[in-house]
N, C-alpha and C. Protein backbone atom coordinates (compact mmCIF):
# COMPACT_ATOMS: atom_id res chain seq x y z
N UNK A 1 -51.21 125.68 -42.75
CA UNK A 1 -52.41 124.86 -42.72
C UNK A 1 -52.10 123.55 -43.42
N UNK A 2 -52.15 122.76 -42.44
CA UNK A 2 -52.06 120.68 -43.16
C UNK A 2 -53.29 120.69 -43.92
N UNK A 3 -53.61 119.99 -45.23
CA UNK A 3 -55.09 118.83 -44.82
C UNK A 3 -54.72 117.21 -44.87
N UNK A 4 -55.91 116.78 -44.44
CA UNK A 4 -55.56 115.79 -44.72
C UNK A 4 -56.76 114.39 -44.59
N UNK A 5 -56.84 113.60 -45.72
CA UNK A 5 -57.96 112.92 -46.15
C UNK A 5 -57.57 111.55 -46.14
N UNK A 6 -58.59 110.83 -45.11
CA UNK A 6 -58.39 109.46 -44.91
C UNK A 6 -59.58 108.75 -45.39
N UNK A 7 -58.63 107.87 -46.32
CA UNK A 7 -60.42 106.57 -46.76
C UNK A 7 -59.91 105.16 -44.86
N UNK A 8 -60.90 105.53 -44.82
CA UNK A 8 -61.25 104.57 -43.84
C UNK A 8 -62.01 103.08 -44.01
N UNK A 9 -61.34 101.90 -43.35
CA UNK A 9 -61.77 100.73 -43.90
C UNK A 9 -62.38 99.79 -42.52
N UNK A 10 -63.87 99.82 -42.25
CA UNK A 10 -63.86 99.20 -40.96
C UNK A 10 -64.11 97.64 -41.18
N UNK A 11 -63.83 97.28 -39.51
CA UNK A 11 -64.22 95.42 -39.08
C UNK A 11 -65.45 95.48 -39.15
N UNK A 12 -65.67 94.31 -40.39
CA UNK A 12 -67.20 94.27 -40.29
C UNK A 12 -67.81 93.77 -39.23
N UNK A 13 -69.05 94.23 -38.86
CA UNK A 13 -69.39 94.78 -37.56
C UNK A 13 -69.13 95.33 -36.64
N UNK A 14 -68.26 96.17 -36.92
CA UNK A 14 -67.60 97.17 -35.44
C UNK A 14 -68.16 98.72 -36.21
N UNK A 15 -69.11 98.59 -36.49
CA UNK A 15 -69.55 100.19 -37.17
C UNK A 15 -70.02 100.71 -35.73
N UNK A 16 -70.45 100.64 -34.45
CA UNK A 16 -70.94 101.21 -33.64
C UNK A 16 -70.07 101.91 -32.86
N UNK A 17 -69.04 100.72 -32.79
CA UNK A 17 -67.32 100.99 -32.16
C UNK A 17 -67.26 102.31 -32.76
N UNK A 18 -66.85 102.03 -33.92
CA UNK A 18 -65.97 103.15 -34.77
C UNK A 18 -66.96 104.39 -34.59
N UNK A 19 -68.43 104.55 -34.37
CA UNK A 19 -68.97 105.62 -34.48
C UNK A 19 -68.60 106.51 -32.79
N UNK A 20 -68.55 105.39 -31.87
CA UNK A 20 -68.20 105.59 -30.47
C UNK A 20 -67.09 106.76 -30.62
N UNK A 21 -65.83 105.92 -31.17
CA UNK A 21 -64.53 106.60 -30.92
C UNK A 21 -64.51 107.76 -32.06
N UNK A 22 -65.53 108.02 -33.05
CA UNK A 22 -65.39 109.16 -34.12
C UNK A 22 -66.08 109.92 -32.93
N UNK A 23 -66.98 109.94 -31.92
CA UNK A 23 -67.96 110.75 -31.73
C UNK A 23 -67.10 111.30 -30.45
N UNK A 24 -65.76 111.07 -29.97
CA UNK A 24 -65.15 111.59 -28.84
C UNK A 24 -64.28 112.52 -29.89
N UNK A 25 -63.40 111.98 -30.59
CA UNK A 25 -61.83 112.15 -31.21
C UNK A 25 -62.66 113.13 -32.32
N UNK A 26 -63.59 113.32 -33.07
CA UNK A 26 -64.12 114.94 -34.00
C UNK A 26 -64.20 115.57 -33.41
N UNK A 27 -65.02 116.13 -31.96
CA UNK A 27 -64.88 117.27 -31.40
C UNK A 27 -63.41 117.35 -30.47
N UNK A 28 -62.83 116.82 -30.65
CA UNK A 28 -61.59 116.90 -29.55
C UNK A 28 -60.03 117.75 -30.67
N UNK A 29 -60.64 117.80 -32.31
CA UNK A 29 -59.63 118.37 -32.88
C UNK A 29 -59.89 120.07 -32.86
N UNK A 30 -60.73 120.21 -32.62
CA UNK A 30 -60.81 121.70 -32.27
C UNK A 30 -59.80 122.12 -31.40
N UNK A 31 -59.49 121.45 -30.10
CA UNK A 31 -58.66 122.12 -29.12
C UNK A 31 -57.62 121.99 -29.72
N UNK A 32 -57.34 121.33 -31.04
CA UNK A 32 -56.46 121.24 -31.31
C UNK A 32 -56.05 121.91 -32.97
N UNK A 33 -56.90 123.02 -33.03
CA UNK A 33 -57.04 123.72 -34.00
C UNK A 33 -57.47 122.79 -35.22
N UNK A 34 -58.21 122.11 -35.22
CA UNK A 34 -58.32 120.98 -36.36
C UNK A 34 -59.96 121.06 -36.66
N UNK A 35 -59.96 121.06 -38.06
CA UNK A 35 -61.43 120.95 -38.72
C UNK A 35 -61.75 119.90 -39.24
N UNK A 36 -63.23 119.71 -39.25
CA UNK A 36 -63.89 118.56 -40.14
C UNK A 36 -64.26 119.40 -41.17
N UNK A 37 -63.69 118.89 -42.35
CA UNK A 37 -64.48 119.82 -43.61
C UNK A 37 -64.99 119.13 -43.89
N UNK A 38 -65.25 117.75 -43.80
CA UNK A 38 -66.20 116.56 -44.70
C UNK A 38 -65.69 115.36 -44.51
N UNK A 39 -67.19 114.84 -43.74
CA UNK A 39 -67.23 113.61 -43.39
C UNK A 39 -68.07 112.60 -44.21
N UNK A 40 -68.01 111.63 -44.83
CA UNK A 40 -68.42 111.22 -46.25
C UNK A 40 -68.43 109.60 -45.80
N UNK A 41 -69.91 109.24 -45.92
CA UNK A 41 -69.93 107.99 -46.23
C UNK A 41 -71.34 107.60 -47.54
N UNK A 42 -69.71 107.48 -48.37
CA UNK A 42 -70.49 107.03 -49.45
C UNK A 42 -71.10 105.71 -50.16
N UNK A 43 -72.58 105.67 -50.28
CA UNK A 43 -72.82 104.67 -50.82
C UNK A 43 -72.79 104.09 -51.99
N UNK A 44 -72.64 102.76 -52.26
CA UNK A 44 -72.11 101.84 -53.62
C UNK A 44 -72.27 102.76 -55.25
N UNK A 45 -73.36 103.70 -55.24
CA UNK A 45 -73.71 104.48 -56.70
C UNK A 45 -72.62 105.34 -56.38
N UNK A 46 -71.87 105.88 -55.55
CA UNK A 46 -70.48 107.13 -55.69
C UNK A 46 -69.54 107.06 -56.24
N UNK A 47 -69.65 105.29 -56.51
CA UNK A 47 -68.12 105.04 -57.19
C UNK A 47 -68.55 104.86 -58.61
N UNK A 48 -67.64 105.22 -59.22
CA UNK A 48 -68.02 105.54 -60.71
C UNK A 48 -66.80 104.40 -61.02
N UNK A 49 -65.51 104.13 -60.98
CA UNK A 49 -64.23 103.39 -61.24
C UNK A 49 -63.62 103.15 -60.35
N UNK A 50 -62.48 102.58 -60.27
CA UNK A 50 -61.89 101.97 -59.36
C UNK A 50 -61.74 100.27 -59.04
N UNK A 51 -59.86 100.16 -58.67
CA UNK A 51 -59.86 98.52 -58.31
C UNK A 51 -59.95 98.13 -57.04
N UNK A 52 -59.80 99.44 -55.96
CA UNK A 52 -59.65 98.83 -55.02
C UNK A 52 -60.70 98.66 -53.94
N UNK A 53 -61.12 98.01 -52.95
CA UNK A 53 -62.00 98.19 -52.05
C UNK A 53 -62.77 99.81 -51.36
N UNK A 54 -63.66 99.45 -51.35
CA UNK A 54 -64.64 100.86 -51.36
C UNK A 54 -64.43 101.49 -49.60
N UNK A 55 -63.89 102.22 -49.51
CA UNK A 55 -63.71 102.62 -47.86
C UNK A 55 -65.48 102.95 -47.50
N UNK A 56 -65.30 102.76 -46.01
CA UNK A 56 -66.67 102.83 -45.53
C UNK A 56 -66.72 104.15 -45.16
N UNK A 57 -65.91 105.12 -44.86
CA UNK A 57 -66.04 106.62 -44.86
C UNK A 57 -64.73 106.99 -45.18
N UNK A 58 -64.91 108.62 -45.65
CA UNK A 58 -63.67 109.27 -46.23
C UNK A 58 -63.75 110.91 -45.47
N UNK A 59 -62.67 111.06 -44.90
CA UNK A 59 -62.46 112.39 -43.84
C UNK A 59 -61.63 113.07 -44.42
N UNK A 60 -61.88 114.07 -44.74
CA UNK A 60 -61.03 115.33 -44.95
C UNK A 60 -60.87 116.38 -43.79
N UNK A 61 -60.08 116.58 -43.00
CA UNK A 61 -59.82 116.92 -41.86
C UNK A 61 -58.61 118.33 -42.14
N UNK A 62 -58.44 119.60 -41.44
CA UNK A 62 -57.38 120.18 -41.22
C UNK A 62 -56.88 120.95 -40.19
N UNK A 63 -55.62 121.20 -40.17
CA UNK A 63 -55.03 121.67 -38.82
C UNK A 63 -54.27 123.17 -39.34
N UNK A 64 -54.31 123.76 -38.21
CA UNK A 64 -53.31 125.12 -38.73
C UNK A 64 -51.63 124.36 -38.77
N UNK A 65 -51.57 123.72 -37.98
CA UNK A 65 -49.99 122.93 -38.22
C UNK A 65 -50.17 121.69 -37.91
N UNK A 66 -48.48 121.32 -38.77
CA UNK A 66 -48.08 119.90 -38.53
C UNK A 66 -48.11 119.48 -36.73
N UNK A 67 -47.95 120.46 -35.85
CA UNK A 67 -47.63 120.65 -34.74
C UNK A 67 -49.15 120.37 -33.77
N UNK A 68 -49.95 121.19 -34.59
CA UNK A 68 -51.29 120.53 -34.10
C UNK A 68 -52.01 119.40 -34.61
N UNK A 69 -51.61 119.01 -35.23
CA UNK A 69 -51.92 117.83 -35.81
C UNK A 69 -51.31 116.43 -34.78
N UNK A 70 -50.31 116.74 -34.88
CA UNK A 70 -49.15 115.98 -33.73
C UNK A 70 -49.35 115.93 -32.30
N UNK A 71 -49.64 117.02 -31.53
CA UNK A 71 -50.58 117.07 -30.06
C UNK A 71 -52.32 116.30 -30.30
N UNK A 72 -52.79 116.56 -31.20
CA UNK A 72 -53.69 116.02 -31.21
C UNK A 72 -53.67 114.73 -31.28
N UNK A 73 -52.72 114.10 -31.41
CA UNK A 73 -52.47 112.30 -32.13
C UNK A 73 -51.82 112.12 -30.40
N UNK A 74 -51.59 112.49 -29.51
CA UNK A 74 -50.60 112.71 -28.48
C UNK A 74 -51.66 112.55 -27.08
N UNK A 75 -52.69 113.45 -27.24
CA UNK A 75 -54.42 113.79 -26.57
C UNK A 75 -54.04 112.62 -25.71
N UNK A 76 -53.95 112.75 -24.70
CA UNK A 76 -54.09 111.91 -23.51
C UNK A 76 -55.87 110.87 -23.26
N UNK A 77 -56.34 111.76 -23.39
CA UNK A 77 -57.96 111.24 -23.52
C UNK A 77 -58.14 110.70 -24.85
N UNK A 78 -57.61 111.23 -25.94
CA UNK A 78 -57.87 110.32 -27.25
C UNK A 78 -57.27 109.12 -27.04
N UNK A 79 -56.16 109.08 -26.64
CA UNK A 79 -54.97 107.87 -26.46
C UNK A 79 -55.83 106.51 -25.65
N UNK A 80 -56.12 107.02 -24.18
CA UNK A 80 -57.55 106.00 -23.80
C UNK A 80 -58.59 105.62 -25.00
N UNK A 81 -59.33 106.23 -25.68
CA UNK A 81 -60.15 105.52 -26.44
C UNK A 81 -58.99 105.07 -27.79
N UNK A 82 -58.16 104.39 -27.81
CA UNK A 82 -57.41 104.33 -29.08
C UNK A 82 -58.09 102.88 -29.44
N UNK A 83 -57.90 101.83 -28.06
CA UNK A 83 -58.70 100.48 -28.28
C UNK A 83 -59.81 100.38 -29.32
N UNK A 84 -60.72 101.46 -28.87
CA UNK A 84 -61.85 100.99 -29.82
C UNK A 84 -61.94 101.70 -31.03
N UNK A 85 -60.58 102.60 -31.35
CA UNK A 85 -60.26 102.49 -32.64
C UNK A 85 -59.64 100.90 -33.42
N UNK A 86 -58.70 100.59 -32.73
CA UNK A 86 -57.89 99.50 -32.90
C UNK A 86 -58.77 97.85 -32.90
N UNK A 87 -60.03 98.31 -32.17
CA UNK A 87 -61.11 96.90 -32.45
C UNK A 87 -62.08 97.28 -33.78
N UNK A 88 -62.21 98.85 -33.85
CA UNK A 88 -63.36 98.64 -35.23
C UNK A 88 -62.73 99.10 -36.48
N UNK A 89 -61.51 99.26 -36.32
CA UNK A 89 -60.88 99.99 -37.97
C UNK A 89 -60.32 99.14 -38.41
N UNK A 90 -59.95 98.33 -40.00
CA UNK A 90 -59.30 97.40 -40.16
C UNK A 90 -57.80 98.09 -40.92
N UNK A 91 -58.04 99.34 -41.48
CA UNK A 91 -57.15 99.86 -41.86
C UNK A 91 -57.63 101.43 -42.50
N UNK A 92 -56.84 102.57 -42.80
CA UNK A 92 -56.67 104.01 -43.31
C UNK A 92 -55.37 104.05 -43.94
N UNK A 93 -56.00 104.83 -44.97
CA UNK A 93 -54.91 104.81 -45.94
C UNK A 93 -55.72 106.86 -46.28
N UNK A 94 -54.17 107.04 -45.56
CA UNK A 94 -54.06 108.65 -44.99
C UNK A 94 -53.45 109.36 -46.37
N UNK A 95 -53.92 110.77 -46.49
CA UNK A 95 -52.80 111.71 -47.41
C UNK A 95 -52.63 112.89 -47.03
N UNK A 96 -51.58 113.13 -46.61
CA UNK A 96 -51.36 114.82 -46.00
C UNK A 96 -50.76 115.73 -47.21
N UNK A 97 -51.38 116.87 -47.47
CA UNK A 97 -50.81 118.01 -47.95
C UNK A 97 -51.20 119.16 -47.62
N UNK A 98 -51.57 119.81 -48.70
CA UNK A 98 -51.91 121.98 -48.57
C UNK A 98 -52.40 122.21 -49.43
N UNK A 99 -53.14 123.38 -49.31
CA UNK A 99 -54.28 124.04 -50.50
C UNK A 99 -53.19 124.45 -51.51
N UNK A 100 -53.95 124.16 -52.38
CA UNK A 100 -53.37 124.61 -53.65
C UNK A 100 -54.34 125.37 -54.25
């Protein structure tokens, strides 16, 4: 079992985009053995510290393998909507590991 937790940073004003292409590519990790454990958009009182820019949502996501994780990034139908990832995300800053 992977997990793995992305702070997500969108183009301001492409929040509709980005909700578009979250609302195909979350249910599409199932076929690919992949969970949403928590989808998090937190507002300005969550942050207690910190220097760097506040991500506009944070995903904790997991797969039974690296392997499904990898077909899923591969998804022929995800791959078509990748654009309107690539117009509303400005950047993710990803971390993969395992339960501890």
């Amino acid at each position: 079992m992977i997990y793995i937790t992305q702070l997500i940073y969108i183009q301001e004003g492409q929040e509709e985009v980005f909700h578009e292409f979250e609302s195909f590519a979350i249910p599409l990790m199932e076929k690919y053995n992949g969970k949403l454990i928590q989808r998090i958009r937190p507002d300005q009182t969550a942050f207690i510290a910190g220097e760097e820019e506040k991500p506009y949502e944070i995903h904790i996501v997991s797969f039974d393998s690296q392997s499904d994780f990898d077909q899923f990034k591969m998804d022929e139908d995800r791959k078509k909507l990748i654009p309107l990832k690539e117009q509303s995300v400005r950047s993710i800053f990803m971390f993969q590991g395992t339960k501890i």
